[in-house]
PDB file of N, CA and C in Angstrom:
ATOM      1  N   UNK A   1      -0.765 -17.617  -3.120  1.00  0.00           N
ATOM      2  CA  UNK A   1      -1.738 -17.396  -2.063  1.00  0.00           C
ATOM      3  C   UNK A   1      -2.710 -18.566  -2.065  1.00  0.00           C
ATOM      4  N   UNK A   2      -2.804 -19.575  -0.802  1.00  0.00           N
ATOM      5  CA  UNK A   2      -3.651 -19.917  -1.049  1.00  0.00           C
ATOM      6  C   UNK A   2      -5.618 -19.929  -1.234  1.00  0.00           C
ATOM      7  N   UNK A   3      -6.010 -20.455  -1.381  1.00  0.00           N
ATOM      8  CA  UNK A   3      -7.507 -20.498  -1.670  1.00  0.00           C
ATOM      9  C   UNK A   3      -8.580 -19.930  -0.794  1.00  0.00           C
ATOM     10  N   UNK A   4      -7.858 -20.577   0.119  1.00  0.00           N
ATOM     11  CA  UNK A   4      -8.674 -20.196   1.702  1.00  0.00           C
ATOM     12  C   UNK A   4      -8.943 -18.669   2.484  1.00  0.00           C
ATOM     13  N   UNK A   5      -7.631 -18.249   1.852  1.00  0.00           N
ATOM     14  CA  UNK A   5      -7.183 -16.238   2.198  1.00  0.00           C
ATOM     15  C   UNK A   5      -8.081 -15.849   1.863  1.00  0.00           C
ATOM     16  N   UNK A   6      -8.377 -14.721   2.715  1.00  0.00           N
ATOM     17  CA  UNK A   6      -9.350 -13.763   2.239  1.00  0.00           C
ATOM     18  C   UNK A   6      -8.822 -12.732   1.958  1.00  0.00           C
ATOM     19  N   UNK A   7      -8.854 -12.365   0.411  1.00  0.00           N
ATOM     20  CA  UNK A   7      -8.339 -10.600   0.027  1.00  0.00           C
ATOM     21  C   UNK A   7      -9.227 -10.035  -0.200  1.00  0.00           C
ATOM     22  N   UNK A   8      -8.907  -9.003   0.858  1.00  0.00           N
ATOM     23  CA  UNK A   8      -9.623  -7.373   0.569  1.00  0.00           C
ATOM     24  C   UNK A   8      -9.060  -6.343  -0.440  1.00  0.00           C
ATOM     25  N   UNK A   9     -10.454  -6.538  -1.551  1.00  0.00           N
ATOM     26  CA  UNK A   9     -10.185  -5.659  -2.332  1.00  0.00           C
ATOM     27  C   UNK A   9      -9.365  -3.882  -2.269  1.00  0.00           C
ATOM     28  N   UNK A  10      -8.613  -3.440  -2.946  1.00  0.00           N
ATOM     29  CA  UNK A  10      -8.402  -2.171  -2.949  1.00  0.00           C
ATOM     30  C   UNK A  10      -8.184  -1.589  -4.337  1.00  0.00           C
ATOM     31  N   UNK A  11      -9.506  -0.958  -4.073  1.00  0.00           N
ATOM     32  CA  UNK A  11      -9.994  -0.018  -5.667  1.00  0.00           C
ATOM     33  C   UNK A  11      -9.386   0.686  -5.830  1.00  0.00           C
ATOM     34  N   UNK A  12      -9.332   1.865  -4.396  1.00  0.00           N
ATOM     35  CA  UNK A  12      -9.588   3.286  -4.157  1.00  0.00           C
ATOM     36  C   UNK A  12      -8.407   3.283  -3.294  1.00  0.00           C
ATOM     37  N   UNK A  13      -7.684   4.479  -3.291  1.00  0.00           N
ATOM     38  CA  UNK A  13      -6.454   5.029  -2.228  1.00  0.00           C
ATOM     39  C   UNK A  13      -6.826   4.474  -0.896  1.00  0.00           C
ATOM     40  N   UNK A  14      -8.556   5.551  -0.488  1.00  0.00           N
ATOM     41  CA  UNK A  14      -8.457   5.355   0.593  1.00  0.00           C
ATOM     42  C   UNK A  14      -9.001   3.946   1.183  1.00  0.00           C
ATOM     43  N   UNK A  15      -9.207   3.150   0.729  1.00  0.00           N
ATOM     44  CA  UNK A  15      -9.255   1.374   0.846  1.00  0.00           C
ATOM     45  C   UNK A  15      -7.723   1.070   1.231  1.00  0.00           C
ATOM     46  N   UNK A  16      -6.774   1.970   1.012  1.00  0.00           N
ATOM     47  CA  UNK A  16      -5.571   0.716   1.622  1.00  0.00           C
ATOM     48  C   UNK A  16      -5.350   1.607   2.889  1.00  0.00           C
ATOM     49  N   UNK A  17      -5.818   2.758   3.393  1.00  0.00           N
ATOM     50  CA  UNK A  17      -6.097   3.363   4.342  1.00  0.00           C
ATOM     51  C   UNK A  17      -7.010   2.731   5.276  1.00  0.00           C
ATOM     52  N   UNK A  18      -8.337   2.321   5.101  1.00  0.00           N
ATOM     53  CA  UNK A  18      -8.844   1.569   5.518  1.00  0.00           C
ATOM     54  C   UNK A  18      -8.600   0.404   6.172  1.00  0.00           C
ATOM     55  N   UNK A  19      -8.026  -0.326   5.418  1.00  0.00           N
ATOM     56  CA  UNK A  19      -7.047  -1.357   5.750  1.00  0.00           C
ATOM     57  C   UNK A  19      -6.169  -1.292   7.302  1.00  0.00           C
ATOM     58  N   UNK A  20      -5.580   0.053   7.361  1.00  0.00           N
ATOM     59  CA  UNK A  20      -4.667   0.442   8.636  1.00  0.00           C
ATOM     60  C   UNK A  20      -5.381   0.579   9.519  1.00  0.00           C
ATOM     61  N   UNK A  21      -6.615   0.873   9.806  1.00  0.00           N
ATOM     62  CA  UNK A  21      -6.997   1.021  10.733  1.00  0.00           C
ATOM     63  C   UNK A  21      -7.039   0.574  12.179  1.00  0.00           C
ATOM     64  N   UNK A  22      -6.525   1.315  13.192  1.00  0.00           N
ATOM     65  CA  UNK A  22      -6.211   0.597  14.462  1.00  0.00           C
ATOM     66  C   UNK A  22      -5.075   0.174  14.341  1.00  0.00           C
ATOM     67  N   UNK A  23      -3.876   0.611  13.656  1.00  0.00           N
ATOM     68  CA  UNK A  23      -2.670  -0.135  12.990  1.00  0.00           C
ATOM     69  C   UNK A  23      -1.378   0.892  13.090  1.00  0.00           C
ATOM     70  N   UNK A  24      -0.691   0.957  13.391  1.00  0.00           N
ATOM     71  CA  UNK A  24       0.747   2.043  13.344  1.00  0.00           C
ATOM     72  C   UNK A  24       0.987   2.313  11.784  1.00  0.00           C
ATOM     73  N   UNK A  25       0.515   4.101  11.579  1.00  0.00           N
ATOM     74  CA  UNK A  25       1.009   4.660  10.304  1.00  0.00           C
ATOM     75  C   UNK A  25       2.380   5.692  10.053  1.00  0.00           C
ATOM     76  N   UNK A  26       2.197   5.697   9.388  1.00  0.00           N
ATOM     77  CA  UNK A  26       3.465   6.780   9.084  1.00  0.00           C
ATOM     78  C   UNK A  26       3.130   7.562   8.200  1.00  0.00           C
ATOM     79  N   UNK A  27       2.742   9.252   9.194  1.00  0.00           N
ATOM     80  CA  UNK A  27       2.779  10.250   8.230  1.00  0.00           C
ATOM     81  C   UNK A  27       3.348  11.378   7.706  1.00  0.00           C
ATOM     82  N   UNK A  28       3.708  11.738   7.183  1.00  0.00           N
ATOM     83  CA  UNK A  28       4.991  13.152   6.449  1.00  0.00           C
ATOM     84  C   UNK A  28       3.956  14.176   6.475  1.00  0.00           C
ATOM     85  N   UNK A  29       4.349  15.087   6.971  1.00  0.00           N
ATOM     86  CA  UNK A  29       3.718  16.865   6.878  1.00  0.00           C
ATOM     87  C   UNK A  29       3.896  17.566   6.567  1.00  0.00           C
ATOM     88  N   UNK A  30       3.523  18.632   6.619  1.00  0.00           N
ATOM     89  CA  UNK A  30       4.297  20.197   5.751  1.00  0.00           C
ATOM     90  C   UNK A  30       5.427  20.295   6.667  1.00  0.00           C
ATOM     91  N   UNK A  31       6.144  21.511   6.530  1.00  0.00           N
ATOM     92  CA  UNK A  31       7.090  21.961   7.222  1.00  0.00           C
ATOM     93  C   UNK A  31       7.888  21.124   8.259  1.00  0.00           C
ATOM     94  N   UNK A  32       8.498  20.058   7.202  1.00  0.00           N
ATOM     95  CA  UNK A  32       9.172  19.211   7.785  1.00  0.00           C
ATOM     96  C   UNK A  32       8.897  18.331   9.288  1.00  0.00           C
ATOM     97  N   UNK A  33       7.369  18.056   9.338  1.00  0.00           N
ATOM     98  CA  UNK A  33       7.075  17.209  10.080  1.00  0.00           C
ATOM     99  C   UNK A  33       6.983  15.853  10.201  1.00  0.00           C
ATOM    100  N   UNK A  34       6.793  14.766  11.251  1.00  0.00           N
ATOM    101  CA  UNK A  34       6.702  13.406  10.723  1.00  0.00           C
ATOM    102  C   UNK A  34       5.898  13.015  11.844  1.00  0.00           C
ATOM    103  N   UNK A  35       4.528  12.429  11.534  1.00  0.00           N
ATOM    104  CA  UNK A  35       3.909  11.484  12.414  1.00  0.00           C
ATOM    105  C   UNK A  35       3.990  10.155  12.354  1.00  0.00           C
ATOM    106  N   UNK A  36       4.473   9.264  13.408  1.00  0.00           N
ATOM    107  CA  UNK A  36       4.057   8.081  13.412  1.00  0.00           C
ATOM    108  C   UNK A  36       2.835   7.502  15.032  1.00  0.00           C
ATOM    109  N   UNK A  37       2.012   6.799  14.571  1.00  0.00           N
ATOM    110  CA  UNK A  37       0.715   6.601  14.941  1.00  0.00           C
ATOM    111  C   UNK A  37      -0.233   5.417  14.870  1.00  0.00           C
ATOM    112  N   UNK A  38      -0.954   5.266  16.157  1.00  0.00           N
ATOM    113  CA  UNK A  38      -1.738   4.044  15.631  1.00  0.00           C
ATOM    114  C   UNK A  38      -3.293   4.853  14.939  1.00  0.00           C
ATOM    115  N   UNK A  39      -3.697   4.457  13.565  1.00  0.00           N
ATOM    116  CA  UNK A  39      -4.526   5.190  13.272  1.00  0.00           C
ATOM    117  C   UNK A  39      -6.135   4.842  13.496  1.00  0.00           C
ATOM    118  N   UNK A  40      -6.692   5.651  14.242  1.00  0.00           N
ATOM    119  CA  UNK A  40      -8.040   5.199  15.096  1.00  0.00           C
ATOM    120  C   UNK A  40      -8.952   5.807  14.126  1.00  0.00           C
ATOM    121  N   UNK A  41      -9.187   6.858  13.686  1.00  0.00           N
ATOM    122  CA  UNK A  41     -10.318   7.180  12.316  1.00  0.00           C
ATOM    123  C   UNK A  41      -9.967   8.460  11.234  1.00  0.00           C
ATOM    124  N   UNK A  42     -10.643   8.283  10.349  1.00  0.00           N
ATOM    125  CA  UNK A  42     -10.074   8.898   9.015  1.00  0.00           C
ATOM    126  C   UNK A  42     -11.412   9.458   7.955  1.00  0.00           C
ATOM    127  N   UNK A  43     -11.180  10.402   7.503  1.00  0.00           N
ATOM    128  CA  UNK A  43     -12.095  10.653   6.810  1.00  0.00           C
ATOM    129  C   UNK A  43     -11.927  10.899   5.207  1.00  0.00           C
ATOM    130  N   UNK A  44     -12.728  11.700   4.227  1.00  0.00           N
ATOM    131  CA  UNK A  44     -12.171  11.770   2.565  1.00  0.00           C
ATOM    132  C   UNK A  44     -11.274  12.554   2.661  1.00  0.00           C
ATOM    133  N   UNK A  45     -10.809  13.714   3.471  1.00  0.00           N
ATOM    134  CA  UNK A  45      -9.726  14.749   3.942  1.00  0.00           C
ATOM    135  C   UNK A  45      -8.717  14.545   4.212  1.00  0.00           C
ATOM    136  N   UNK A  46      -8.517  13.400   4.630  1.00  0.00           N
ATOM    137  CA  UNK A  46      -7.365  12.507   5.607  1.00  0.00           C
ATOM    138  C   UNK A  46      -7.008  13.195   6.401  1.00  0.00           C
ATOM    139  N   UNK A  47      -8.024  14.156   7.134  1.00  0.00           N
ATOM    140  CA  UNK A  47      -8.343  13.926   8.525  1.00  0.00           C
ATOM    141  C   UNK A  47      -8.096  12.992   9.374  1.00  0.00           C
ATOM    142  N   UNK A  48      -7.221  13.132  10.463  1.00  0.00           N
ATOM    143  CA  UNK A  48      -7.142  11.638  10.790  1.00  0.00           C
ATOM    144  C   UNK A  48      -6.812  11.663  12.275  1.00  0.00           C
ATOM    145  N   UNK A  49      -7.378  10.784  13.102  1.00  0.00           N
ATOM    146  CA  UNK A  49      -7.288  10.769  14.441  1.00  0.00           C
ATOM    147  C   UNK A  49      -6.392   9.532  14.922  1.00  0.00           C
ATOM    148  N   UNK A  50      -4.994  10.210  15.563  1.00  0.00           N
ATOM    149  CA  UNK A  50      -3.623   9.232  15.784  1.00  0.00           C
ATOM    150  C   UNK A  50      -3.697   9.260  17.487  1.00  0.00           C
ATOM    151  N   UNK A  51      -3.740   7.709  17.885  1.00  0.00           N
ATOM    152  CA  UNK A  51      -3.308   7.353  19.254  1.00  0.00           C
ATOM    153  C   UNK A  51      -1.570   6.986  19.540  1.00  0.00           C
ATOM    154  N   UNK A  52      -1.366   7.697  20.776  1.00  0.00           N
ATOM    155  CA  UNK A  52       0.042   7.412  20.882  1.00  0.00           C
ATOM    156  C   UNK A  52       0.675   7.774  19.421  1.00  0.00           C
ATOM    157  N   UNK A  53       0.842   8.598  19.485  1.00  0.00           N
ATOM    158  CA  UNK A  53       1.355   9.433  18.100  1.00  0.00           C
ATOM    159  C   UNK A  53       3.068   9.850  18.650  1.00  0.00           C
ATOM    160  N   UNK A  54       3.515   9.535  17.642  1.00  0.00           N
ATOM    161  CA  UNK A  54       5.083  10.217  18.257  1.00  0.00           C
ATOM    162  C   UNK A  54       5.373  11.351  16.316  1.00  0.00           C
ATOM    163  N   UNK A  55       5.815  12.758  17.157  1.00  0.00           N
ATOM    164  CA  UNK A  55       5.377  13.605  16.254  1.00  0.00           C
ATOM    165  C   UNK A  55       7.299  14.025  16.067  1.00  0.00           C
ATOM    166  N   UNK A  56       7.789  14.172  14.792  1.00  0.00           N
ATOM    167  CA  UNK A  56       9.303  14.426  15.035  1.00  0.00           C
ATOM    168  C   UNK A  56       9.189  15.465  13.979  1.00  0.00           C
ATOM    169  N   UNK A  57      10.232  16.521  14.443  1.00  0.00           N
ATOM    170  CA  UNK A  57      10.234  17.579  13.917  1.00  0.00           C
ATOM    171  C   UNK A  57      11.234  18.104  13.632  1.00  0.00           C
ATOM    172  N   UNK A  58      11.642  18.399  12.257  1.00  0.00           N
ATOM    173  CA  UNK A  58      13.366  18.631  11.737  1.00  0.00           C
ATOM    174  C   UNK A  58      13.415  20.231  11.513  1.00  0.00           C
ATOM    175  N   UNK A  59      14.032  21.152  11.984  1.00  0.00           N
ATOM    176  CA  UNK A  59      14.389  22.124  11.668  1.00  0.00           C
ATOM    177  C   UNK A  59      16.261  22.613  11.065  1.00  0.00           C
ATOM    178  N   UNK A  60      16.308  23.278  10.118  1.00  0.00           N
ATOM    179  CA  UNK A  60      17.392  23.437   9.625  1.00  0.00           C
ATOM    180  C   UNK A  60      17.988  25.033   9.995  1.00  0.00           C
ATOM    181  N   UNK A  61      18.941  25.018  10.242  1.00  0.00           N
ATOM    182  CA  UNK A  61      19.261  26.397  11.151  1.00  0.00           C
ATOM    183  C   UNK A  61      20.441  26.478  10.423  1.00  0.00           C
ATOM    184  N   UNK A  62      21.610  27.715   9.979  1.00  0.00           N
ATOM    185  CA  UNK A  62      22.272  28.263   9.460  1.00  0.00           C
ATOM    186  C   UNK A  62      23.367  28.816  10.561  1.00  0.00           C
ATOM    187  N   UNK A  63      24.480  28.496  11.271  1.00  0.00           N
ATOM    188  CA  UNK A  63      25.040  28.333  11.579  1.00  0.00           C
ATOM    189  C   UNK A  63      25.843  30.037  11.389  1.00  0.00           C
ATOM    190  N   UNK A  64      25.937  31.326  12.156  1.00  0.00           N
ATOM    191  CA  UNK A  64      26.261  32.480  11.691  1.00  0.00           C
ATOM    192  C   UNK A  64      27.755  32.709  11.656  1.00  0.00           C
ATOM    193  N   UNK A  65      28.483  31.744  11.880  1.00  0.00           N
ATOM    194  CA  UNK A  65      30.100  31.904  11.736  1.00  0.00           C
ATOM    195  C   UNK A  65      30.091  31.291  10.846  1.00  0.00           C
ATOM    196  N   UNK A  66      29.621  29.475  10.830  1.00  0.00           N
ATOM    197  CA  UNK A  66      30.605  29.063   9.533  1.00  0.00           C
ATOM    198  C   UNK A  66      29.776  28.938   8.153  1.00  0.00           C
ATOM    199  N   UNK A  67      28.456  29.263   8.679  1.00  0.00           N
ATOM    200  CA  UNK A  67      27.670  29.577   7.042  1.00  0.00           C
ATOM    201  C   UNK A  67      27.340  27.395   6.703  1.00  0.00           C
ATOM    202  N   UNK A  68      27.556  26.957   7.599  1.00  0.00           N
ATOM    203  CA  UNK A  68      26.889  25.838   7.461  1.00  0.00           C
ATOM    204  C   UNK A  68      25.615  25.159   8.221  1.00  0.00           C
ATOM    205  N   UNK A  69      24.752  24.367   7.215  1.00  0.00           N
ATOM    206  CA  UNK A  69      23.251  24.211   7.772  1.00  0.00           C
ATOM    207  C   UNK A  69      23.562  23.099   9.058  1.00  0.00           C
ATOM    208  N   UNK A  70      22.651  23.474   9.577  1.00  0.00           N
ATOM    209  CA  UNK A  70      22.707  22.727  10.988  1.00  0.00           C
ATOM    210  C   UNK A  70      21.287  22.114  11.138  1.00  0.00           C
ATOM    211  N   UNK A  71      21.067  20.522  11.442  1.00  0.00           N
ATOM    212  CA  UNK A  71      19.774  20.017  11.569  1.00  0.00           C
ATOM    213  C   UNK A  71      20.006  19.648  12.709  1.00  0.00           C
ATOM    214  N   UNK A  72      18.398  20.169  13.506  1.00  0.00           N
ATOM    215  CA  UNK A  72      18.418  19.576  14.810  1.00  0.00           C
ATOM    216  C   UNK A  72      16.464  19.300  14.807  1.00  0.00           C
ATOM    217  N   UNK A  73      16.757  17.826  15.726  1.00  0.00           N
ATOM    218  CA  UNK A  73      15.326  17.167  15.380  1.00  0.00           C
ATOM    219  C   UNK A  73      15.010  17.462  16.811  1.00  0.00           C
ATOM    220  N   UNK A  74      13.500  17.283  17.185  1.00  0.00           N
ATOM    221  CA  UNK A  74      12.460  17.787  18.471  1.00  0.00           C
ATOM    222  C   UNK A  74      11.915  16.432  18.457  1.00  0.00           C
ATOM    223  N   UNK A  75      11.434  15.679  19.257  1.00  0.00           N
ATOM    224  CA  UNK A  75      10.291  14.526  19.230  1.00  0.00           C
ATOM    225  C   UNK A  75       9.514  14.675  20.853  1.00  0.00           C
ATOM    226  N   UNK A  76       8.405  14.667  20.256  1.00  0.00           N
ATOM    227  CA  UNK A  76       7.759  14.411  21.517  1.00  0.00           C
ATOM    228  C   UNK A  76       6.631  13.410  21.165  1.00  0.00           C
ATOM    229  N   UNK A  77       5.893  13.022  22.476  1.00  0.00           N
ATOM    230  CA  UNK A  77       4.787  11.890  22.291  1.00  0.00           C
ATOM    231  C   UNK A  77       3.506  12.365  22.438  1.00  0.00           C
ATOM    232  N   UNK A  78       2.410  12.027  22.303  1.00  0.00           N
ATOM    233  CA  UNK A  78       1.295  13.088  21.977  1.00  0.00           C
ATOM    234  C   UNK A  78       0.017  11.592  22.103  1.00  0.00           C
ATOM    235  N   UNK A  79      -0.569  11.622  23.669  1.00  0.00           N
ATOM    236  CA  UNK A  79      -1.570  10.322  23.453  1.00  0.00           C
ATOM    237  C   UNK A  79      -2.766  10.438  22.396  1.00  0.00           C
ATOM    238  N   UNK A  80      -3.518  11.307  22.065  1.00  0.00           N
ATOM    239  CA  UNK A  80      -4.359  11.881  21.724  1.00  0.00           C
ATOM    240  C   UNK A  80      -3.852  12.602  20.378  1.00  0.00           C
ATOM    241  N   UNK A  81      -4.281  12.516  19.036  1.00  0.00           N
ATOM    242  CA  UNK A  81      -3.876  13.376  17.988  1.00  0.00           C
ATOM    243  C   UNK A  81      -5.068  13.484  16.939  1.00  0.00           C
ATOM    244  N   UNK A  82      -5.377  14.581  16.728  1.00  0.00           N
ATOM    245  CA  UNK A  82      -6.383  15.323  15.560  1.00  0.00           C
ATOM    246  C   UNK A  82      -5.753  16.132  14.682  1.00  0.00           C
ATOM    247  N   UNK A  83      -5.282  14.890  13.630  1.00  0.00           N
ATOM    248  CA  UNK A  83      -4.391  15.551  12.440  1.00  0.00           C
ATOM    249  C   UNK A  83      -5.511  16.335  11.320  1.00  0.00           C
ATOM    250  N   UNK A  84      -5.082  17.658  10.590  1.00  0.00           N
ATOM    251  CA  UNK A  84      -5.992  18.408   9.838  1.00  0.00           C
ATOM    252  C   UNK A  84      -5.160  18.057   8.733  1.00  0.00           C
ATOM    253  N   UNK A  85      -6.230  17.283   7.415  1.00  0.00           N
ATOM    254  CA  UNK A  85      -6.000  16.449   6.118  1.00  0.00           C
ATOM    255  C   UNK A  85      -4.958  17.052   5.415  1.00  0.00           C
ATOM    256  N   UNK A  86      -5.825  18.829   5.329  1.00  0.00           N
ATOM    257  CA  UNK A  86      -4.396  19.669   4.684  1.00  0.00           C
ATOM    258  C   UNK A  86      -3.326  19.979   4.407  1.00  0.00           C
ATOM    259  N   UNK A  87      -3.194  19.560   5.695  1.00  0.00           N
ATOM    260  CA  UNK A  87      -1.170  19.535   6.000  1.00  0.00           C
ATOM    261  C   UNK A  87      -0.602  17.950   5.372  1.00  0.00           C
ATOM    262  N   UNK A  88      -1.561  17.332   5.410  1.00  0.00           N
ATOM    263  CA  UNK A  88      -0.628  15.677   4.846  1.00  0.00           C
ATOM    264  C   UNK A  88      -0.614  16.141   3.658  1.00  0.00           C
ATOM    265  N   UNK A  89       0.401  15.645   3.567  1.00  0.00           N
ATOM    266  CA  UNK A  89       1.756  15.148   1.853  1.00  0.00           C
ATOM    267  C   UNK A  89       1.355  13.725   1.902  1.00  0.00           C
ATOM    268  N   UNK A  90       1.651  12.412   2.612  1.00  0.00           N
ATOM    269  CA  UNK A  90       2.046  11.165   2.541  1.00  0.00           C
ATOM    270  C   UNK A  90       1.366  10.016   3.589  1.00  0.00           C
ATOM    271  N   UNK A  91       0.930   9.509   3.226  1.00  0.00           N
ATOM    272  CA  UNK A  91       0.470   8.454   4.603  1.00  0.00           C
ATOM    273  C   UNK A  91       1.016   6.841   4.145  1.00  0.00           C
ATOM    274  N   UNK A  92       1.614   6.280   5.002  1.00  0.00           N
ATOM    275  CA  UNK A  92       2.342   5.278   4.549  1.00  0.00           C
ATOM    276  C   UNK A  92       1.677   3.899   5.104  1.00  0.00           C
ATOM    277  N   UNK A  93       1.021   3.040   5.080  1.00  0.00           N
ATOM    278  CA  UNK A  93       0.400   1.970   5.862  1.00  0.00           C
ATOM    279  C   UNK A  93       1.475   1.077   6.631  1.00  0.00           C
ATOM    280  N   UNK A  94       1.193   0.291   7.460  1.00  0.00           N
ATOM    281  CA  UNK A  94       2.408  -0.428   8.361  1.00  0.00           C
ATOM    282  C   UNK A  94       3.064  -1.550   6.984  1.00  0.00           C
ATOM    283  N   UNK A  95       3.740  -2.183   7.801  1.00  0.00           N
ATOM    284  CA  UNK A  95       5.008  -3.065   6.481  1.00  0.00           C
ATOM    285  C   UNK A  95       4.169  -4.134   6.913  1.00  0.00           C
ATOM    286  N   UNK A  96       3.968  -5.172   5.894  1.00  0.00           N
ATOM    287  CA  UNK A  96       2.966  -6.486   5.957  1.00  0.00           C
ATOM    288  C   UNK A  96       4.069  -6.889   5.786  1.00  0.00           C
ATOM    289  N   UNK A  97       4.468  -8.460   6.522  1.00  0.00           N
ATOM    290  CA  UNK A  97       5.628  -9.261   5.952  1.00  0.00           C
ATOM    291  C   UNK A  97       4.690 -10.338   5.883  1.00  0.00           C
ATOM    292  N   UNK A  98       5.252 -11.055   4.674  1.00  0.00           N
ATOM    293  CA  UNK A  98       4.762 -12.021   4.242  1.00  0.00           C
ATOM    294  C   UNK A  98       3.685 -12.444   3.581  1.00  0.00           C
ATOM    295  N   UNK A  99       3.452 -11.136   3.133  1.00  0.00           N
ATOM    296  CA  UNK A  99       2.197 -11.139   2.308  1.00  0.00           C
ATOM    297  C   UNK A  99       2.651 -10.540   0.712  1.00  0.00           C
TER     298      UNK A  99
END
């Protein structure tokens, strides 16, 4: 790296959260949910408010003849999103290349 870069420290979890801000995240939910999102604000809860959010949703269904699981995914787009902290498992920051 050279000299000139400026690195921002990251102490704390939510410092590389910070970091994303205004930035496309990727988040995992309970009950087999998945947000991806540009993330506009966040709090110690990870509470988190997603623009243009695309929300995908896996359900597994049991098939009553042949007794085999069946996955079928839902996606819809969602401009506006007020995620509640509770439900996150995972928040993933965007992929930096080249850093």
């Amino acid at each position: 790296m050279a000299e000139d870069e400026q690195t921002i420290p990251v102490k704390e979890p939510l410092d590389l959260i910070r970091l994303s801000l205004d930035e496309k995240i990727y988040v995992k939910m309970r009950n087999e949910r998945e947000l991806r999102g540009r993330l506009h604000a966040f709090d110690q809860h990870l509470n988190m408010v997603l623009g243009d959010a695309e929300e995908t949703v896996t359900v597994c269904e049991v098939d009553e003849e042949t007794y085999e699981e069946v996955y079928k995914t839902t996606k819809r787009i969602i401009p506006m999103l007020f995620v509640r902290g509770d439900g996150v498992i995972l928040v993933s920051p965007p992929m930096r290349v080249g850093t």
